[in-house]
PDB file of N, CA and C in Angstrom:
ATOM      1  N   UNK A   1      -4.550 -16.352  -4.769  1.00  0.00           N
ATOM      2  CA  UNK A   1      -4.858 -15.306  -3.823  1.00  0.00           C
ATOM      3  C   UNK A   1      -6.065 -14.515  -4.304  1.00  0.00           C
ATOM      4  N   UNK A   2      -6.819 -14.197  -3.436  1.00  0.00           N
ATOM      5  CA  UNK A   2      -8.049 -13.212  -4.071  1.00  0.00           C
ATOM      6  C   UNK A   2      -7.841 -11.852  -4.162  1.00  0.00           C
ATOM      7  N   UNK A   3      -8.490 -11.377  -4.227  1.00  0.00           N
ATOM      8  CA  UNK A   3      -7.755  -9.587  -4.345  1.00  0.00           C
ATOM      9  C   UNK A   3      -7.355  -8.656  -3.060  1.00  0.00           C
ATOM     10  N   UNK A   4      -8.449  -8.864  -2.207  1.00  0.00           N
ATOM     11  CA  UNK A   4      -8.357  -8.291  -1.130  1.00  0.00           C
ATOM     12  C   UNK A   4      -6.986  -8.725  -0.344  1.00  0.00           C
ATOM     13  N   UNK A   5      -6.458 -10.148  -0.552  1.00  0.00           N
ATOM     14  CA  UNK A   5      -4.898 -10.603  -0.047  1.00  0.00           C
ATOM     15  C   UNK A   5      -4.050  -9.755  -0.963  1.00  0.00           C
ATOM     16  N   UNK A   6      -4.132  -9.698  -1.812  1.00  0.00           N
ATOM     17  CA  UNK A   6      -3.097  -8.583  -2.567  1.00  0.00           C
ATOM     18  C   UNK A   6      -3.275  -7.457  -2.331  1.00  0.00           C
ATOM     19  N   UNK A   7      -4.602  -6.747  -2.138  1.00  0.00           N
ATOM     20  CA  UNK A   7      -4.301  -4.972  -1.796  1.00  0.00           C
ATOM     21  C   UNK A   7      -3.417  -5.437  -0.527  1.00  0.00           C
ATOM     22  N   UNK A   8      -3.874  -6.142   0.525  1.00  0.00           N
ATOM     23  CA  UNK A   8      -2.853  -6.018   1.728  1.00  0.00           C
ATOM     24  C   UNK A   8      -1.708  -6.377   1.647  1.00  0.00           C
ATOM     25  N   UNK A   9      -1.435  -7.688   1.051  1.00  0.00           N
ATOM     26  CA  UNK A   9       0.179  -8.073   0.802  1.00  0.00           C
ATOM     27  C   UNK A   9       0.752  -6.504   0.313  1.00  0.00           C
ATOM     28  N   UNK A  10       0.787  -5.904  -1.099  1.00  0.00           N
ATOM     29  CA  UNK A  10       1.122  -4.849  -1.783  1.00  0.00           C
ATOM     30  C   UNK A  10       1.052  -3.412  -0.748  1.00  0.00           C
ATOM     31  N   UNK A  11       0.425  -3.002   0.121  1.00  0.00           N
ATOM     32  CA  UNK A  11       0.343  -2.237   1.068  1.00  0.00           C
ATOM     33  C   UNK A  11       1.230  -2.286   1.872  1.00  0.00           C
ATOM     34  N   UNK A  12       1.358  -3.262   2.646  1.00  0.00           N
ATOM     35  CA  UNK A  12       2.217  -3.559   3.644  1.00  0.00           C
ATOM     36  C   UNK A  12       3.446  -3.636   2.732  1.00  0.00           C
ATOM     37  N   UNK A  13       3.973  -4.008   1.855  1.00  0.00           N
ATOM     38  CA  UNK A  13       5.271  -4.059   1.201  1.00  0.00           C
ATOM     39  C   UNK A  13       5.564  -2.835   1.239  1.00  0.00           C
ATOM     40  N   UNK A  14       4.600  -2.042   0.574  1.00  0.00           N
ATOM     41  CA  UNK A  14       4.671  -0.158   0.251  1.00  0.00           C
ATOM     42  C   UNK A  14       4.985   0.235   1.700  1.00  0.00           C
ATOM     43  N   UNK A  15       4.369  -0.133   2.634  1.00  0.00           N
ATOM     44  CA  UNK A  15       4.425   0.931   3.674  1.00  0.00           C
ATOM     45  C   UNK A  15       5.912   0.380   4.435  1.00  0.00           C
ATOM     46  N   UNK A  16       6.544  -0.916   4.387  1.00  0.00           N
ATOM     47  CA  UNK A  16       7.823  -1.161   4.831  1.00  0.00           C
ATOM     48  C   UNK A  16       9.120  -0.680   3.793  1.00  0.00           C
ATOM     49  N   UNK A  17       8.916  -1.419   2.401  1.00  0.00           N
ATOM     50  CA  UNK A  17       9.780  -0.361   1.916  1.00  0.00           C
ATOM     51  C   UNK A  17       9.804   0.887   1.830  1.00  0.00           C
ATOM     52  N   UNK A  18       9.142   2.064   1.813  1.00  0.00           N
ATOM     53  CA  UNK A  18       8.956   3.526   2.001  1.00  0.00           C
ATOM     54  C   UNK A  18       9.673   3.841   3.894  1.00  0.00           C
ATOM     55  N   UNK A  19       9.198   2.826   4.136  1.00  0.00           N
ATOM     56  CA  UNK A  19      10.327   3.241   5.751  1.00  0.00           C
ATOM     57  C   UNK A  19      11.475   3.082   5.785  1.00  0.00           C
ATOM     58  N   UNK A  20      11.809   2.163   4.741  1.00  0.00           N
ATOM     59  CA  UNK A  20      13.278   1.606   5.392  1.00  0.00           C
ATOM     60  C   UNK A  20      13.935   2.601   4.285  1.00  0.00           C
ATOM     61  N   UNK A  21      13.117   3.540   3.181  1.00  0.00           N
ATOM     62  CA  UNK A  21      13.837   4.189   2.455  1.00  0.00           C
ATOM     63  C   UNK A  21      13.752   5.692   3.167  1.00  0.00           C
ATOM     64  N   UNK A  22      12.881   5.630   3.894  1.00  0.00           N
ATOM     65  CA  UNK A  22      12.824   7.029   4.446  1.00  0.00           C
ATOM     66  C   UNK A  22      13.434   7.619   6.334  1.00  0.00           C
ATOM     67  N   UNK A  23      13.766   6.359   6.643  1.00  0.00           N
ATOM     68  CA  UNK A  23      14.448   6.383   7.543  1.00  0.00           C
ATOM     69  C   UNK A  23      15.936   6.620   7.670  1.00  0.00           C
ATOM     70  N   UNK A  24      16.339   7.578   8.450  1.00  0.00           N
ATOM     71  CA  UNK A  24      18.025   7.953   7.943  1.00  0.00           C
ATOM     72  C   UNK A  24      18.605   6.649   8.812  1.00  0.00           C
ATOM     73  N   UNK A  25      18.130   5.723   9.802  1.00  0.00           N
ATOM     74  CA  UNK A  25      18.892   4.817  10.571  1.00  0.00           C
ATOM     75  C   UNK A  25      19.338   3.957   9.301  1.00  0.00           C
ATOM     76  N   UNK A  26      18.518   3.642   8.322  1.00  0.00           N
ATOM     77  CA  UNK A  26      18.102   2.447   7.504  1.00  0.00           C
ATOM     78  C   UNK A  26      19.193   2.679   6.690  1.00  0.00           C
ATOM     79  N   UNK A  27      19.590   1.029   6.097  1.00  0.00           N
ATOM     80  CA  UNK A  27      20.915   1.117   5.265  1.00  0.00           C
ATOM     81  C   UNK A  27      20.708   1.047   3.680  1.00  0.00           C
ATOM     82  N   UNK A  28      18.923   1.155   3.475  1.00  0.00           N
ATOM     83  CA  UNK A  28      18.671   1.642   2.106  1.00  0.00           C
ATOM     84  C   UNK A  28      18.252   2.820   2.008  1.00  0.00           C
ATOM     85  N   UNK A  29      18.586   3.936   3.287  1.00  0.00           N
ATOM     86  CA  UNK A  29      17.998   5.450   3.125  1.00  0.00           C
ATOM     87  C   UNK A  29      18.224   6.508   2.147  1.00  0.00           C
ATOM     88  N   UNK A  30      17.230   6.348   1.399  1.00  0.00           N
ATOM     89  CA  UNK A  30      17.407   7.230   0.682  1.00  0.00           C
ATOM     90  C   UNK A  30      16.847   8.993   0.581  1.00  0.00           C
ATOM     91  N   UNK A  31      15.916   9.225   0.907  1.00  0.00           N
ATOM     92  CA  UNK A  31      15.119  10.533   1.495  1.00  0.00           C
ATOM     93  C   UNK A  31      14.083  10.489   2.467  1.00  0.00           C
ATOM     94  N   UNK A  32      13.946  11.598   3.396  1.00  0.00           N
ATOM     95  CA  UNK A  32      12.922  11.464   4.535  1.00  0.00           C
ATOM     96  C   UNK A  32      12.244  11.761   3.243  1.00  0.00           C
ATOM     97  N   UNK A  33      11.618  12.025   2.206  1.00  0.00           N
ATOM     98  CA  UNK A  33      10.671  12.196   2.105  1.00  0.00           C
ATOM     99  C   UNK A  33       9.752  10.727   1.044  1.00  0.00           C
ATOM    100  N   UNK A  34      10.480   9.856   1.788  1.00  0.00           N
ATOM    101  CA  UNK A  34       9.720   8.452   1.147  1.00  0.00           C
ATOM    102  C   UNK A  34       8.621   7.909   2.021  1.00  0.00           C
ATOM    103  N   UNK A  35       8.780   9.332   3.507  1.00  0.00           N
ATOM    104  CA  UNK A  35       7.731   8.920   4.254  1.00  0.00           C
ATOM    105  C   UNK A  35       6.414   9.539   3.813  1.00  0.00           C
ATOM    106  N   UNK A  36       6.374  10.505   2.740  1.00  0.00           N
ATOM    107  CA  UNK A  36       5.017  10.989   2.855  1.00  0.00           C
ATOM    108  C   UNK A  36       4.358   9.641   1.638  1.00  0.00           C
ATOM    109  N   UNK A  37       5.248   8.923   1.055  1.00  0.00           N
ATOM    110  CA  UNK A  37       4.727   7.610   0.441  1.00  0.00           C
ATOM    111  C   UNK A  37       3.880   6.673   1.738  1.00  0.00           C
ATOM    112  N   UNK A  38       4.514   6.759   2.960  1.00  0.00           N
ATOM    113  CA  UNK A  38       4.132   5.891   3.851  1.00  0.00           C
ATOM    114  C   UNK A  38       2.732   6.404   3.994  1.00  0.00           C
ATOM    115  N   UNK A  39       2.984   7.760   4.549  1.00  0.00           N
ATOM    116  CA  UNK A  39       1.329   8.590   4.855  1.00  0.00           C
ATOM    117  C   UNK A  39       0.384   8.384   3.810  1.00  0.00           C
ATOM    118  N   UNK A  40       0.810   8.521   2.465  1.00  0.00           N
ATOM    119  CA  UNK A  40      -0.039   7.888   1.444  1.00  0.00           C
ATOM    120  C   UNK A  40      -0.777   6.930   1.429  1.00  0.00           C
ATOM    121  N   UNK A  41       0.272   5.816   1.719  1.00  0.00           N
ATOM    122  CA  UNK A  41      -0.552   4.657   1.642  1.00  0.00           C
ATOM    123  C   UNK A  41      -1.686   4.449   2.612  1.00  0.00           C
ATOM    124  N   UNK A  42      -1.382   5.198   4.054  1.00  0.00           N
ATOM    125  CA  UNK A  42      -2.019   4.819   5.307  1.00  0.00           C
ATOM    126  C   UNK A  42      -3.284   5.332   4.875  1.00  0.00           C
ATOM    127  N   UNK A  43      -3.320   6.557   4.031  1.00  0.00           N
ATOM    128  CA  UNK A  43      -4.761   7.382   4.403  1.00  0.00           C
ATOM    129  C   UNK A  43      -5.449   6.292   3.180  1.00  0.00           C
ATOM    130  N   UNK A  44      -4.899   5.631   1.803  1.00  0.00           N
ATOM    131  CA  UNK A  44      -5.886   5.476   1.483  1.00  0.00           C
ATOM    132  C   UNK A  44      -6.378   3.935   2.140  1.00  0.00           C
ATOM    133  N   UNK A  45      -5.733   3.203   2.941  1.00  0.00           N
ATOM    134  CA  UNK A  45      -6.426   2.408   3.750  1.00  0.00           C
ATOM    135  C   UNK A  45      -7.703   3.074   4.475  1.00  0.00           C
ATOM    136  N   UNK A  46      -7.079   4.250   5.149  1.00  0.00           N
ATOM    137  CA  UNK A  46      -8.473   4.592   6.001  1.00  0.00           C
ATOM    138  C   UNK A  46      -9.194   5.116   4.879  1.00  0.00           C
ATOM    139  N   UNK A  47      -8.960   5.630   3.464  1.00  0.00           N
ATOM    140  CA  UNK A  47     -10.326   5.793   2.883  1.00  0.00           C
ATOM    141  C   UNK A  47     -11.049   4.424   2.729  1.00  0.00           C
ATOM    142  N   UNK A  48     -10.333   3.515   2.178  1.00  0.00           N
ATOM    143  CA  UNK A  48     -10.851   2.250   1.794  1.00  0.00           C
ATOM    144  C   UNK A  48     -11.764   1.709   2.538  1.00  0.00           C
ATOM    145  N   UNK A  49     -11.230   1.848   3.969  1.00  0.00           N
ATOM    146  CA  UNK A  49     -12.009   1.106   5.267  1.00  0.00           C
ATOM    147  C   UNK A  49     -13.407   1.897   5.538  1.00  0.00           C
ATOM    148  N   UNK A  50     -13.006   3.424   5.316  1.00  0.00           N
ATOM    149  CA  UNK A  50     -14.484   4.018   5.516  1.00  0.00           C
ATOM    150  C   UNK A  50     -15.499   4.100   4.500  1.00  0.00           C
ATOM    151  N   UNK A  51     -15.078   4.127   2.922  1.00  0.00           N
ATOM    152  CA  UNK A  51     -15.559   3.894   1.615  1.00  0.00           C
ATOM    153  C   UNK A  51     -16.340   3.081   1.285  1.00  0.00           C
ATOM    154  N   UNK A  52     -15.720   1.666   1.623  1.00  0.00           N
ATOM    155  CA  UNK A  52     -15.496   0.299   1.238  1.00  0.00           C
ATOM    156  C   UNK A  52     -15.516   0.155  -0.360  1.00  0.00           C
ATOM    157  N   UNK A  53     -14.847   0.986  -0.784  1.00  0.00           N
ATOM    158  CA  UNK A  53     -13.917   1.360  -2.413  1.00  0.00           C
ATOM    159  C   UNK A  53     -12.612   1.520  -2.313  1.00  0.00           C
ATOM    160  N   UNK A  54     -12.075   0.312  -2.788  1.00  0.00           N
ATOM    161  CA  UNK A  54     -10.664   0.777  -3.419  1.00  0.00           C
ATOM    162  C   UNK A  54      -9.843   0.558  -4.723  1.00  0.00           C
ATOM    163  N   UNK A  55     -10.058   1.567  -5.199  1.00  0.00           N
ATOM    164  CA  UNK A  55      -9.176   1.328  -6.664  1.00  0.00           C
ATOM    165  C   UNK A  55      -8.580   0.059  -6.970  1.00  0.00           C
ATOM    166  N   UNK A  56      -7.658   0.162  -6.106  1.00  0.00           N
ATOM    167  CA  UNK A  56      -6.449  -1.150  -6.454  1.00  0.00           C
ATOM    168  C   UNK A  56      -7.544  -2.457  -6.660  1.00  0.00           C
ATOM    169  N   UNK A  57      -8.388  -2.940  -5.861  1.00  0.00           N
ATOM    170  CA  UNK A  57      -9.251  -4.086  -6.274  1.00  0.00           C
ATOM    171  C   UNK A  57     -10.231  -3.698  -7.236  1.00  0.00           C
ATOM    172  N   UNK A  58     -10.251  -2.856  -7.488  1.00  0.00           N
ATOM    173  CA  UNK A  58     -11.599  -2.586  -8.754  1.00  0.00           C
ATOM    174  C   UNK A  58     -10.023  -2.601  -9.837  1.00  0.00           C
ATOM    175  N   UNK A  59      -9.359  -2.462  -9.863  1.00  0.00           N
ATOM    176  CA  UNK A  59      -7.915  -2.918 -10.831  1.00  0.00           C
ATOM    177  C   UNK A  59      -8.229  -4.328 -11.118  1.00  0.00           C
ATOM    178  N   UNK A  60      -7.608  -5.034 -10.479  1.00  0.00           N
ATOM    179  CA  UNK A  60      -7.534  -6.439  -9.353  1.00  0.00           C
ATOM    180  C   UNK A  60      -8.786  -6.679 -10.015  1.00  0.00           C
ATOM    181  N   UNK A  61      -9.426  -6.837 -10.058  1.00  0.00           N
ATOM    182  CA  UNK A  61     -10.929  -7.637 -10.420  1.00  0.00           C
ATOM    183  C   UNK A  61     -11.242  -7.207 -11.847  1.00  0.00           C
ATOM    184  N   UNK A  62     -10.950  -6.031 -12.564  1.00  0.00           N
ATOM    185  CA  UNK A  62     -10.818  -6.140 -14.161  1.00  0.00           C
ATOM    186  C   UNK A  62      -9.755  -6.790 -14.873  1.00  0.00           C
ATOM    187  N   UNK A  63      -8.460  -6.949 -13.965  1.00  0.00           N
ATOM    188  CA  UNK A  63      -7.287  -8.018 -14.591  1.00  0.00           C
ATOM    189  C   UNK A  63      -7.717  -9.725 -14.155  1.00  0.00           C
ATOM    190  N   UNK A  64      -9.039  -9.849 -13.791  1.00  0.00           N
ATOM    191  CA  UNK A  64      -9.595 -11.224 -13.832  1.00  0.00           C
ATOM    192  C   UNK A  64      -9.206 -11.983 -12.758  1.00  0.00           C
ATOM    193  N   UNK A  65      -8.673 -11.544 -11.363  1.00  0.00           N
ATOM    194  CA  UNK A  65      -8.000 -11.873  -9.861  1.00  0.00           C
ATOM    195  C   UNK A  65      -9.472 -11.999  -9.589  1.00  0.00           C
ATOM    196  N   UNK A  66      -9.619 -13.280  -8.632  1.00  0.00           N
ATOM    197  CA  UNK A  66     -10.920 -13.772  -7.958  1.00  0.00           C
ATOM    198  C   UNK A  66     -11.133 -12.443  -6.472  1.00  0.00           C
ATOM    199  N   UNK A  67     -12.456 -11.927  -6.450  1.00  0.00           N
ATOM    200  CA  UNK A  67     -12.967 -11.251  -5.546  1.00  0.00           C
ATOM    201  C   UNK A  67     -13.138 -12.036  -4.144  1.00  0.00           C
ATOM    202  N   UNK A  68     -12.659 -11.358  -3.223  1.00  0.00           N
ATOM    203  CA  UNK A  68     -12.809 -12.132  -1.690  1.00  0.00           C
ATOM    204  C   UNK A  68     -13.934 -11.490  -0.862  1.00  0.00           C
TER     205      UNK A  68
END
């Protein structure tokens, strides 16, 4: 996988588990406040997208993961 498939794979994991923990329907609920993890993650997509910098792949590309 190149890096850019992992910030998104790892994102999208973050932003579904943080719902299903922050949702009181959900049968792993643990606090509404696993949603401000969700809001987290969202904004730094939109920094990323408006940046075109994101940490996690400048990570990702010093642990030697091929650049996409």
């Amino acid at each position: 996988m190149k890096s850019w498939q992992i910030v998104r794979l790892v994102a999208g994991t973050f932003v579904l588990l943080s719902l299903a923990m922050g949702v009181q329907g959900s049968p792993i609920f643990i606090s509404p406040w696993w949603l401000a993890f969700t809001a987290f993650v969202g904004a730094n997509l939109l920094q990323s997208a408006l940046t075109k910098w994101c940490l996690m792949e400048s990570i990702l590309g010093k642990l030697g993961v091929e650049r996409g």
